[in-house]
Protein backbone atom coordinates (compact mmCIF):
# COMPACT_ATOMS: atom_id res chain seq x y z
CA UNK A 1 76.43 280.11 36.96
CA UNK A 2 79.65 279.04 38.90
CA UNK A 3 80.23 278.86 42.34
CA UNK A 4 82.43 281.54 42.42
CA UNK A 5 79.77 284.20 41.06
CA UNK A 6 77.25 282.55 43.04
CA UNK A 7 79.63 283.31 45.86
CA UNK A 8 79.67 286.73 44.72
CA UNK A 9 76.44 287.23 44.26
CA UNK A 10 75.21 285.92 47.73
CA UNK A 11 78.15 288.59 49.11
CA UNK A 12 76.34 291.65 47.34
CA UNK A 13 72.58 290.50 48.98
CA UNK A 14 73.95 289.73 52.44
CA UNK A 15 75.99 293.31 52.56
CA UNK A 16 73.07 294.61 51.44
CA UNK A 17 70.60 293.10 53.78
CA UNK A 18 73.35 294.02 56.64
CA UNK A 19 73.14 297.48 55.78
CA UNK A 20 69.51 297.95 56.30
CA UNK A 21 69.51 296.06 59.46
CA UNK A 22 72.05 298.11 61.00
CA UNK A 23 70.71 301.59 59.64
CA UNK A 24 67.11 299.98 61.14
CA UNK A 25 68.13 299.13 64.86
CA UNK A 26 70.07 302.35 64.97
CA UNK A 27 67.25 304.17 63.94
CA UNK A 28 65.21 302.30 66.84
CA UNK A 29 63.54 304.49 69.34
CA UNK A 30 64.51 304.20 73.02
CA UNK A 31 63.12 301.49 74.71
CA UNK A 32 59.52 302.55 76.26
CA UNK A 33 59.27 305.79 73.45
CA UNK A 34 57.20 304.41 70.98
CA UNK A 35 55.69 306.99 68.68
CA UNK A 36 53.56 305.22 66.59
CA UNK A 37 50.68 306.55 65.54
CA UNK A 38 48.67 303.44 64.48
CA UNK A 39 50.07 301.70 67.94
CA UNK A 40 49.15 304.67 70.22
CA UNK A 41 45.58 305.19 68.53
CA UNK A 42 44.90 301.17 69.66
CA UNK A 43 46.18 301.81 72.82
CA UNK A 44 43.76 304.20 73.38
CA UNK A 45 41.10 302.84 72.12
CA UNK A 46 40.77 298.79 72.34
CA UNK A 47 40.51 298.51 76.02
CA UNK A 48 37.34 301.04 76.33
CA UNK A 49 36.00 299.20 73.46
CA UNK A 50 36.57 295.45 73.55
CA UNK A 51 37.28 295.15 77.16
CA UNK A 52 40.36 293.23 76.62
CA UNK A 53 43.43 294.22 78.59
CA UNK A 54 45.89 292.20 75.60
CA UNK A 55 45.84 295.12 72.81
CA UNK A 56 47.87 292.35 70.62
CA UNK A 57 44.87 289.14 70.49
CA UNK A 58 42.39 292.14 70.07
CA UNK A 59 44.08 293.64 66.89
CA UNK A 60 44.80 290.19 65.37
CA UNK A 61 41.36 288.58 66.00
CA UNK A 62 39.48 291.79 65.67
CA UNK A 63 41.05 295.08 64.24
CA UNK A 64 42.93 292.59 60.88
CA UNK A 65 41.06 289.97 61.32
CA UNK A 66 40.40 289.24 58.06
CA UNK A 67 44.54 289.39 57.84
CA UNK A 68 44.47 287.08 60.62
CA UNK A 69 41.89 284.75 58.67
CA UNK A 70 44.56 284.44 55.33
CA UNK A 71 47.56 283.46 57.73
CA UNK A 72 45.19 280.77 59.45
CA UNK A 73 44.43 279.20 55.95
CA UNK A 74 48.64 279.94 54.88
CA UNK A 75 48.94 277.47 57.81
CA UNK A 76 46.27 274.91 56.74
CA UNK A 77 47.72 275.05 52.92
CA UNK A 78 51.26 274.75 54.34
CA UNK A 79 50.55 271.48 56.48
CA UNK A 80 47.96 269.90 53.59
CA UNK A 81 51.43 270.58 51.08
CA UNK A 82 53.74 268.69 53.45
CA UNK A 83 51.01 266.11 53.92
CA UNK A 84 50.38 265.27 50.75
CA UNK A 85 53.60 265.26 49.65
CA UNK A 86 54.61 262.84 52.98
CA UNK A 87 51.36 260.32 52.06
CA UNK A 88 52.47 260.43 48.24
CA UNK A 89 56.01 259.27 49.31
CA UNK A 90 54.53 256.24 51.67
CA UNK A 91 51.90 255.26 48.41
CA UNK A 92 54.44 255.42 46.52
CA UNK A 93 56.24 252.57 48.31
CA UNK A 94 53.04 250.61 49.32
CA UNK A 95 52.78 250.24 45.00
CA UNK A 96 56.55 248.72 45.26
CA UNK A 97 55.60 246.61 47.76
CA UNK A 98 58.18 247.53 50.05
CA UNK A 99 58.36 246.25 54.09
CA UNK A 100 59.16 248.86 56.58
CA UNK A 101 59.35 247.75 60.48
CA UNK A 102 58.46 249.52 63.29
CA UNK A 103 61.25 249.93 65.56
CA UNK A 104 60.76 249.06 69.12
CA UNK A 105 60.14 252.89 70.32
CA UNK A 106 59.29 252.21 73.91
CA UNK A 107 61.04 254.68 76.22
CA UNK A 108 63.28 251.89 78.54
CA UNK A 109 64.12 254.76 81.01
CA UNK A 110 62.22 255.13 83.81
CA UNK A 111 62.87 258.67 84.96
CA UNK A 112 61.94 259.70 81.06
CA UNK A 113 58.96 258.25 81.58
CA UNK A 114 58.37 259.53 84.75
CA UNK A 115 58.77 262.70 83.67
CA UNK A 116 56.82 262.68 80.85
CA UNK A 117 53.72 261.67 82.63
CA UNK A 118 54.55 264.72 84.99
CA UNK A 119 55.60 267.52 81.65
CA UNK A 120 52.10 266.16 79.67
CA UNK A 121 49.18 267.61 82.28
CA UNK A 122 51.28 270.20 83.52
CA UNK A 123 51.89 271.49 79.55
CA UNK A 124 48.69 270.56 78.40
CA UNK A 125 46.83 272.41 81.53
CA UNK A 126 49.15 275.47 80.36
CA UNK A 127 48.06 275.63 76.47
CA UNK A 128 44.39 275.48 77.64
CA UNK A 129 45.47 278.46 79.94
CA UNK A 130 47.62 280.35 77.24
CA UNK A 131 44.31 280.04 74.88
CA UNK A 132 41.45 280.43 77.23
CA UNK A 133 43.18 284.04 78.77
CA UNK A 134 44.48 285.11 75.25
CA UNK A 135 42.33 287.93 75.59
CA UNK A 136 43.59 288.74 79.03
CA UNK A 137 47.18 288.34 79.31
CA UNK A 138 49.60 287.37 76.80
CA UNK A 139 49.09 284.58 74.77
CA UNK A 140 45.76 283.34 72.66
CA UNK A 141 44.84 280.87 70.09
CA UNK A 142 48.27 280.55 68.10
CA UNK A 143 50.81 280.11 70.87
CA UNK A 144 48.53 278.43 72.87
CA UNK A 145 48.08 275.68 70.39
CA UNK A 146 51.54 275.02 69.59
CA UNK A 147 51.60 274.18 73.72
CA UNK A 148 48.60 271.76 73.10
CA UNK A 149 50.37 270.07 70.63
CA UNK A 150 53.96 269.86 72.25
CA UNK A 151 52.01 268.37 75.25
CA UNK A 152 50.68 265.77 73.27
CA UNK A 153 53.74 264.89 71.37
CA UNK A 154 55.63 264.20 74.70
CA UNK A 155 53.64 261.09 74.75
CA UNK A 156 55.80 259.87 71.85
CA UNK A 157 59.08 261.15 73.53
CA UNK A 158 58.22 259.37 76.89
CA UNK A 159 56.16 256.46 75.92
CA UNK A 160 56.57 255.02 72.69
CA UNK A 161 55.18 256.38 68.82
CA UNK A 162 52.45 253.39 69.29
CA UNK A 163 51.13 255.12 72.11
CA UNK A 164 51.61 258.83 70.26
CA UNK A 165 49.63 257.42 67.15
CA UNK A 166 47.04 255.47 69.02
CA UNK A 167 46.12 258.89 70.83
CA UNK A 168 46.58 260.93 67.27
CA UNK A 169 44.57 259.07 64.60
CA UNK A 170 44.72 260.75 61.56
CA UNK A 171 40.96 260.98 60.40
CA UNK A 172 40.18 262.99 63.98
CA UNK A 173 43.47 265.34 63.68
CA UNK A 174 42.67 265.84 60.04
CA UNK A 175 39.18 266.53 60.96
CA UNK A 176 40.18 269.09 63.79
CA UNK A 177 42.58 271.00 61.31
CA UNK A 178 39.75 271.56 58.92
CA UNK A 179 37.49 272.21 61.94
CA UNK A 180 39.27 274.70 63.04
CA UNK A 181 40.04 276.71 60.34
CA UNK A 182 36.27 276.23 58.90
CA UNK A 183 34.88 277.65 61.95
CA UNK A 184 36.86 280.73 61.75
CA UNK A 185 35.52 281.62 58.25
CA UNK A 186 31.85 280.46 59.18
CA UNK A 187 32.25 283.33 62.11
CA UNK A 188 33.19 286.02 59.91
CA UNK A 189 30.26 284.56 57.32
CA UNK A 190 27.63 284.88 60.10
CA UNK A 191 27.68 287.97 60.73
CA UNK A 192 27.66 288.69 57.09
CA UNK A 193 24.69 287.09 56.58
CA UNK A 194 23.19 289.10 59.75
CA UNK A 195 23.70 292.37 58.12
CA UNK A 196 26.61 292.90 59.57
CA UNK A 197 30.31 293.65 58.49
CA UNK A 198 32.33 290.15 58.12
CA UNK A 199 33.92 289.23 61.29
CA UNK A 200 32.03 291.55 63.18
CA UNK A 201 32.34 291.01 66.95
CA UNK A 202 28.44 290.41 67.17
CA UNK A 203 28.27 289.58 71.66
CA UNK A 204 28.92 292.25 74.18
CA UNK A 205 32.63 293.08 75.29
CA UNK A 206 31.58 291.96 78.60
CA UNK A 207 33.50 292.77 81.74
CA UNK A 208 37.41 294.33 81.44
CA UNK A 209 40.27 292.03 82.27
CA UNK A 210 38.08 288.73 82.45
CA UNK A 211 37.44 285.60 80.91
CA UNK A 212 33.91 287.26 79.56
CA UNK A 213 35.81 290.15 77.73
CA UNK A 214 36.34 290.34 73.93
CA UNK A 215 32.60 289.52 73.08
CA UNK A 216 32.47 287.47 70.20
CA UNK A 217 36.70 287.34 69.94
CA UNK A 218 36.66 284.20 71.97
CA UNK A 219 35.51 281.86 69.62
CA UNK A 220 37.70 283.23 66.50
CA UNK A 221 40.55 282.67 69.56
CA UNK A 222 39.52 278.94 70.17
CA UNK A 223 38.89 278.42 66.88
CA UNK A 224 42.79 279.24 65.94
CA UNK A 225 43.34 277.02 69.29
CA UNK A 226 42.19 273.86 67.41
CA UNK A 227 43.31 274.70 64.15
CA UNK A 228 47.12 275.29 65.21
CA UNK A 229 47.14 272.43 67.41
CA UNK A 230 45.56 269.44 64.99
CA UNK A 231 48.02 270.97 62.20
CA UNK A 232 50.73 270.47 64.42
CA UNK A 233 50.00 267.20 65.36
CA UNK A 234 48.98 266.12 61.48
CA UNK A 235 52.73 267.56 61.05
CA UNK A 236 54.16 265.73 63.57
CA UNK A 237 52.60 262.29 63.07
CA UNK A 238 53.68 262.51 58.98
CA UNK A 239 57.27 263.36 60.03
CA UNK A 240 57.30 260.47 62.40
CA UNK A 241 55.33 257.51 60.13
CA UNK A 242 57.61 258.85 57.25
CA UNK A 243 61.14 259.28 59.14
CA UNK A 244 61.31 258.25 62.69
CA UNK A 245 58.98 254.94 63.43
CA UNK A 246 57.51 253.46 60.15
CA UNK A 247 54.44 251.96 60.68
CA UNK A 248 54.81 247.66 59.22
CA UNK A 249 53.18 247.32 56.14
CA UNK A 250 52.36 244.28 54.70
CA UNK A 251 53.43 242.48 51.29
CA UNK A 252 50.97 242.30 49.18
């Protein structure tokens, strides 16, 4: 195939694909008139019953969990592919015996650094906030541990990828990402084994709007916390090692 009918060819799909977004977001009801049927029936119905005033974290660890459990392991399998195909690359060159030196990393400006030390509590102290009142407000287990990560990854932007990787080893972060993920299928297996339907919210809803809301949602929510956050950080530190600061290996 030439580049002219690929040309051609990519025309036809993007028209196409234009079409049905336009016909879509004119077709959009107003803003605050949605008439969903499966929406409205949740609105109605997840506050009395789980107690948690964010309808969104209650459908996604609750109402599809078990949809919610297959994207947490499309993560996992995502970050073990890049991984694996990162550490095949590096053992690749350890069997040519090839020398790569670590750069000298360390931040030289002082108001970076500065700042850094400021941005890490204050967006660490935030993840753990986004996580812990998933349930509550917006926010949860996902987005919160994205934050967790970034926080910890400013170490490397105001410090130095020494410092990142001393704080990151990779046998704890790999650890966590399995953690996490296990512990989010060994929830939904408990209750299984209790008689119980599989991911069964098995501890009372608690009281509305607080941290105790959700019942047993909370752990599937800071479960996804650990998971997202150590497969971030397993992410970053193979992009880094790989591309950005080599780590010195020796001749053999």
């Amino acid at each position: 195939m030439n580049r002219n009918v690929r040309i051609a060819v990519f025309c036809v799909a993007a028209a196409g694909l234009a079409a049905l977004l336009v016909a879509s977001v004119l077709d959009l009801p107003a803003f605050g008139h949605y008439q969903g049927a499966y929406g409205n029936q949740l609105l109605r119905e997840t506050v009395a019953e789980r107690h948690t005033t964010n309808v969104v974290t209650a459908i996604v660890f609750d109402y599809r969990g078990f949809d919610t459990l297959g994207e947490e392991f499309i993560l996992f399998a995502s970050v073990v592919g890049v991984t694996l195909l990162l550490r095949a690359q590096k053992d690749s060159e350890d069997d040519e015996h090839v020398l790569r030196k670590a750069p000298d990393d360390m931040t030289r400006s002082d108001a970076v650094r500065i700042g850094g030390l400021v941005a890490i509590p204050v967006l660490f102290l935030l993840g753990l906030w986004v996580v812990a009142f998933g349930l509550v407000t917006p926010g949860g287990g996902f987005q919160g541990g994205v934050l967790l990560a970034g926080a910890i990854f400013v170490v490397f932007l105001a410090a130095s990828f020494r410092a990142y990787y001393t704080l990151t080893p990779t046998e704890w972060v790999d650890f966590a990402e399995g953690a996490g993920a296990a512990a989010f299928a060994l929830l939904g297996l408990g209750a299984l084994l209790a008689g119980a339907s599989y991911l069964h919210n098995f501890l009372p809803s608690g009281i509305r709007g607080t941290l105790e809301s959700g019942g047993s949602l909370s752990f599937l929510n800071w479960a996804t916390a650990l998971e997202v956050t150590a497969a971030m950080l397993v992410l970053f530190s193979e992009f880094l090692e790989r591309y950005v600061a080599p780590v010195q290996r020796p001749l053999a």
